[in-house]
C-alpha atoms as a PDB file:
ATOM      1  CA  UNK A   1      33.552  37.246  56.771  1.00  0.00           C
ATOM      2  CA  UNK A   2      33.283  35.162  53.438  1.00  0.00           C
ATOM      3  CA  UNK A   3      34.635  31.789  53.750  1.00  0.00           C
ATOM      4  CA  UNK A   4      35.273  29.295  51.434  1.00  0.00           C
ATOM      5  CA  UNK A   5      33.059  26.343  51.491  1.00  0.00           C
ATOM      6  CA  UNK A   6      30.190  28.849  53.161  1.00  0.00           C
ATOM      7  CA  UNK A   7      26.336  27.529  52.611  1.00  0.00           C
ATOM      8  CA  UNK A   8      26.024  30.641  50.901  1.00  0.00           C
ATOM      9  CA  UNK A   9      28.659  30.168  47.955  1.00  0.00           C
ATOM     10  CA  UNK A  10      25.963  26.437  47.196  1.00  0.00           C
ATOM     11  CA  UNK A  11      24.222  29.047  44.423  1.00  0.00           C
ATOM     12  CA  UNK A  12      27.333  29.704  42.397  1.00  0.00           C
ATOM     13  CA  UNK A  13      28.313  26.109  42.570  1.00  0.00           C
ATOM     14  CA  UNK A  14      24.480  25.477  41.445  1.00  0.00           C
ATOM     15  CA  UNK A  15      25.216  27.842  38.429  1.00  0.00           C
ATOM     16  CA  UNK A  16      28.511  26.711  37.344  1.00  0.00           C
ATOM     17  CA  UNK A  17      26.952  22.817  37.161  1.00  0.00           C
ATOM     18  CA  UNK A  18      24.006  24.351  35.166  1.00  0.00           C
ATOM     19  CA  UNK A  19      25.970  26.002  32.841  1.00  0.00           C
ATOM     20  CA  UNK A  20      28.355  23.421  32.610  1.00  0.00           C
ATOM     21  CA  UNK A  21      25.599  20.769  31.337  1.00  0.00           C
ATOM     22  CA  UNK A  22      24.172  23.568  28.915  1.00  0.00           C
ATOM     23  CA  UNK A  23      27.549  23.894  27.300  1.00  0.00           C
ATOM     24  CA  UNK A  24      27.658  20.261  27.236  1.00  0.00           C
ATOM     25  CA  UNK A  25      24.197  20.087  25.588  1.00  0.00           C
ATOM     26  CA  UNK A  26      24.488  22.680  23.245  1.00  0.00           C
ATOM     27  CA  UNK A  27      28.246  21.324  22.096  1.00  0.00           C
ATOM     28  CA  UNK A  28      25.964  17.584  21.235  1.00  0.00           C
ATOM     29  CA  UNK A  29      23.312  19.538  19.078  1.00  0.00           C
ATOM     30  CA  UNK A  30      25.891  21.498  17.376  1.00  0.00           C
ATOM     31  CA  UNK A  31      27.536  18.128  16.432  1.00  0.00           C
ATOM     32  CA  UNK A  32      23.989  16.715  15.496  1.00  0.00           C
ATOM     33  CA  UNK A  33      23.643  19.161  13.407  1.00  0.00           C
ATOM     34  CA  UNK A  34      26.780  19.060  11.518  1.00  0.00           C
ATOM     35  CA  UNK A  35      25.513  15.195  10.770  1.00  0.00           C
ATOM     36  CA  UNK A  36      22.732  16.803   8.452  1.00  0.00           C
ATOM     37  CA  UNK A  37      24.942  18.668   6.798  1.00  0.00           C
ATOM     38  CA  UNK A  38      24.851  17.200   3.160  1.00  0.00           C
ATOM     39  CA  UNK A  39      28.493  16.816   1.617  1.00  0.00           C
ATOM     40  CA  UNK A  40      30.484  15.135   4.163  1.00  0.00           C
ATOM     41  CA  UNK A  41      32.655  12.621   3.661  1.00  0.00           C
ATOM     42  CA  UNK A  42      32.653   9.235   5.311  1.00  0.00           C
ATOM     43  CA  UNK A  43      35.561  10.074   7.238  1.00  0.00           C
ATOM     44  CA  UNK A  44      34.108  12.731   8.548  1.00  0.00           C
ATOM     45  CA  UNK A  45      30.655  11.773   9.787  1.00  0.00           C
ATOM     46  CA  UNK A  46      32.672   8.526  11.406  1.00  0.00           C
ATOM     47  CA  UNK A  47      34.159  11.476  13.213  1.00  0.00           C
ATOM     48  CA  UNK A  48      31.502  13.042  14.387  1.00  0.00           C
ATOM     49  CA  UNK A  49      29.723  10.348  15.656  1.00  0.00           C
ATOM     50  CA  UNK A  50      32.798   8.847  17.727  1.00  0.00           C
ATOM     51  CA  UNK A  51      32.784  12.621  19.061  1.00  0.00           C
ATOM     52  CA  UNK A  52      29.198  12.554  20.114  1.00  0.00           C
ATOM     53  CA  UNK A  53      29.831   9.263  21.784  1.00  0.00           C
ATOM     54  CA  UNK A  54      32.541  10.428  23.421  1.00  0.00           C
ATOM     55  CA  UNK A  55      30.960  13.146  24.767  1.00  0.00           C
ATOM     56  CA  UNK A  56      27.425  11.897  25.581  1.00  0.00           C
ATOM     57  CA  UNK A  57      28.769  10.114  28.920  1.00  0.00           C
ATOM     58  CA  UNK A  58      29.535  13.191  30.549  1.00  0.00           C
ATOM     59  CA  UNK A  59      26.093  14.497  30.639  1.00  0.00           C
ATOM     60  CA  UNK A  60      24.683  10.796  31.547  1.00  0.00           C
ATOM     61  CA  UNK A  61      27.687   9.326  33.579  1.00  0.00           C
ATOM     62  CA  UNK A  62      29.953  12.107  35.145  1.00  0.00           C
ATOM     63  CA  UNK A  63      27.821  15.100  35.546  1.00  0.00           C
ATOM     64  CA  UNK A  64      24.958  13.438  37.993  1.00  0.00           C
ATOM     65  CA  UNK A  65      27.498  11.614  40.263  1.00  0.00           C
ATOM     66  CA  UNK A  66      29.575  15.571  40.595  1.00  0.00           C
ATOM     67  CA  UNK A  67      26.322  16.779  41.809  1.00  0.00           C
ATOM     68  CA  UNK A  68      25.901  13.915  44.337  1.00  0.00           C
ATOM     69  CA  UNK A  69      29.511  14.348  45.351  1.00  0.00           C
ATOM     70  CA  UNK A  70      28.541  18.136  45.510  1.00  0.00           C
ATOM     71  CA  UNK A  71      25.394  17.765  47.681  1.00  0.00           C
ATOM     72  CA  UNK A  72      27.277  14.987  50.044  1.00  0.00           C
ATOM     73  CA  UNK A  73      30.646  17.373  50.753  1.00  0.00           C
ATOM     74  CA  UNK A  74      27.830  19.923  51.218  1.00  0.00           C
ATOM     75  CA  UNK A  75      26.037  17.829  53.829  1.00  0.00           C
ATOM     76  CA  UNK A  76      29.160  16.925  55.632  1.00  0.00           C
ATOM     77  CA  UNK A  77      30.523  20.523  55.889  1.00  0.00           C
ATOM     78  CA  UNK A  78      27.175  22.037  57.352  1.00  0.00           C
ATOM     79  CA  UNK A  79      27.234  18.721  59.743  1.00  0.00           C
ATOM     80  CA  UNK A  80      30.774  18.927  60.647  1.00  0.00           C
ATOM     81  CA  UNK A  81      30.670  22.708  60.598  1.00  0.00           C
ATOM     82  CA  UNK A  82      27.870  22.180  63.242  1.00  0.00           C
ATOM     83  CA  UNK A  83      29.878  20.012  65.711  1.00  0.00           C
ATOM     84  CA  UNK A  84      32.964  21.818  65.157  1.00  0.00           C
ATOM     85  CA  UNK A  85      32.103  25.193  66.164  1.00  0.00           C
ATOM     86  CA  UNK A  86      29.614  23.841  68.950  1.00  0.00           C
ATOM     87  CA  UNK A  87      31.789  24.538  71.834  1.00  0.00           C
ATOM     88  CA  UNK A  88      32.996  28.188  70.665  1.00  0.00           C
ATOM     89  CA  UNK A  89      28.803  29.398  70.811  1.00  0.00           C
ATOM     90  CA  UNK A  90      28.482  29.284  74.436  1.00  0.00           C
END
Protein backbone atom coordinates (compact mmCIF):
# COMPACT_ATOMS: atom_id res chain seq x y z
CA UNK A 1 0.00 0.00 0.00
CA UNK A 2 2.43 2.96 -0.92
CA UNK A 3 0.71 6.15 -1.31
CA UNK A 4 1.75 9.25 -2.47
CA UNK A 5 2.11 11.94 0.03
CA UNK A 6 2.73 8.91 2.82
CA UNK A 7 4.81 10.14 6.15
CA UNK A 8 7.12 7.67 5.04
CA UNK A 9 8.15 9.12 1.48
CA UNK A 10 9.26 12.77 4.16
CA UNK A 11 13.05 11.01 3.89
CA UNK A 12 13.34 11.14 0.13
CA UNK A 13 11.87 14.57 0.04
CA UNK A 14 14.58 15.31 2.96
CA UNK A 15 17.28 13.99 0.48
CA UNK A 16 16.28 15.55 -2.67
CA UNK A 17 16.30 19.24 -0.67
CA UNK A 18 19.79 18.22 0.67
CA UNK A 19 21.14 17.43 -2.42
CA UNK A 20 19.54 20.08 -4.11
CA UNK A 21 21.36 22.85 -1.81
CA UNK A 22 24.75 20.82 -2.23
CA UNK A 23 24.49 21.16 -5.96
CA UNK A 24 23.64 24.65 -5.40
CA UNK A 25 26.70 25.13 -3.14
CA UNK A 26 29.12 23.36 -4.97
CA UNK A 27 27.89 25.18 -8.50
CA UNK A 28 28.87 28.89 -6.22
CA UNK A 29 32.45 27.54 -5.29
CA UNK A 30 33.04 26.30 -8.68
CA UNK A 31 32.22 29.87 -9.91
CA UNK A 32 34.44 31.32 -7.01
CA UNK A 33 36.93 29.59 -8.14
CA UNK A 34 36.92 30.40 -11.71
CA UNK A 35 37.28 34.24 -10.23
CA UNK A 36 40.97 33.26 -9.21
CA UNK A 37 41.69 32.08 -12.24
CA UNK A 38 44.43 34.55 -13.57
CA UNK A 39 43.81 35.55 -17.37
CA UNK A 40 40.30 36.50 -17.59
CA UNK A 41 39.05 39.15 -19.23
CA UNK A 42 36.89 41.90 -17.82
CA UNK A 43 34.02 40.67 -19.60
CA UNK A 44 34.27 37.68 -18.24
CA UNK A 45 34.74 38.05 -14.50
CA UNK A 46 31.62 40.77 -14.88
CA UNK A 47 30.06 37.50 -15.88
CA UNK A 48 30.77 35.52 -13.33
CA UNK A 49 29.97 37.63 -10.70
CA UNK A 50 26.36 38.60 -12.11
CA UNK A 51 26.13 34.61 -12.19
CA UNK A 52 27.02 34.18 -8.59
CA UNK A 53 24.55 36.86 -7.74
CA UNK A 54 22.10 35.40 -9.55
CA UNK A 55 22.40 32.33 -8.07
CA UNK A 56 23.19 33.11 -4.39
CA UNK A 57 19.32 33.88 -3.67
CA UNK A 58 18.29 30.51 -4.16
CA UNK A 59 20.24 29.06 -1.38
CA UNK A 60 19.32 32.26 0.96
CA UNK A 61 15.78 33.21 -0.42
CA UNK A 62 13.99 30.20 -2.18
CA UNK A 63 15.42 27.12 -0.71
CA UNK A 64 14.41 27.84 3.21
CA UNK A 65 10.83 29.04 2.41
CA UNK A 66 10.44 25.27 0.02
CA UNK A 67 11.33 23.59 3.17
CA UNK A 68 8.76 25.56 5.25
CA UNK A 69 6.21 25.02 2.52
CA UNK A 70 7.45 21.31 2.71
CA UNK A 71 7.12 20.87 6.52
CA UNK A 72 3.56 22.92 6.51
CA UNK A 73 1.84 20.60 3.47
CA UNK A 74 3.45 17.89 5.64
CA UNK A 75 1.68 19.02 8.80
CA UNK A 76 -1.60 19.51 7.11
CA UNK A 77 -1.65 16.07 5.37
CA UNK A 78 -0.85 14.02 8.66
CA UNK A 79 -3.65 16.48 10.34
CA UNK A 80 -6.12 16.19 7.66
CA UNK A 81 -5.15 12.60 7.01
CA UNK A 82 -6.08 12.18 10.76
CA UNK A 83 -9.65 13.62 10.58
CA UNK A 84 -10.30 12.21 7.31
CA UNK A 85 -9.93 8.65 7.89
CA UNK A 86 -11.33 8.99 11.59
CA UNK A 87 -14.66 7.58 10.91
CA UNK A 88 -13.43 4.50 8.64
CA UNK A 89 -11.18 3.10 12.11
CA UNK A 90 -14.08 2.12 14.09
Amino acid sequence: MDKKGQVSNIPQYVISFILIGLIVAVGVVVLDKFMGVSGLSAKAVDALNSTIDAVTPITTDWLPILVIVAIVGVVLMLILGAFAFYGRRK
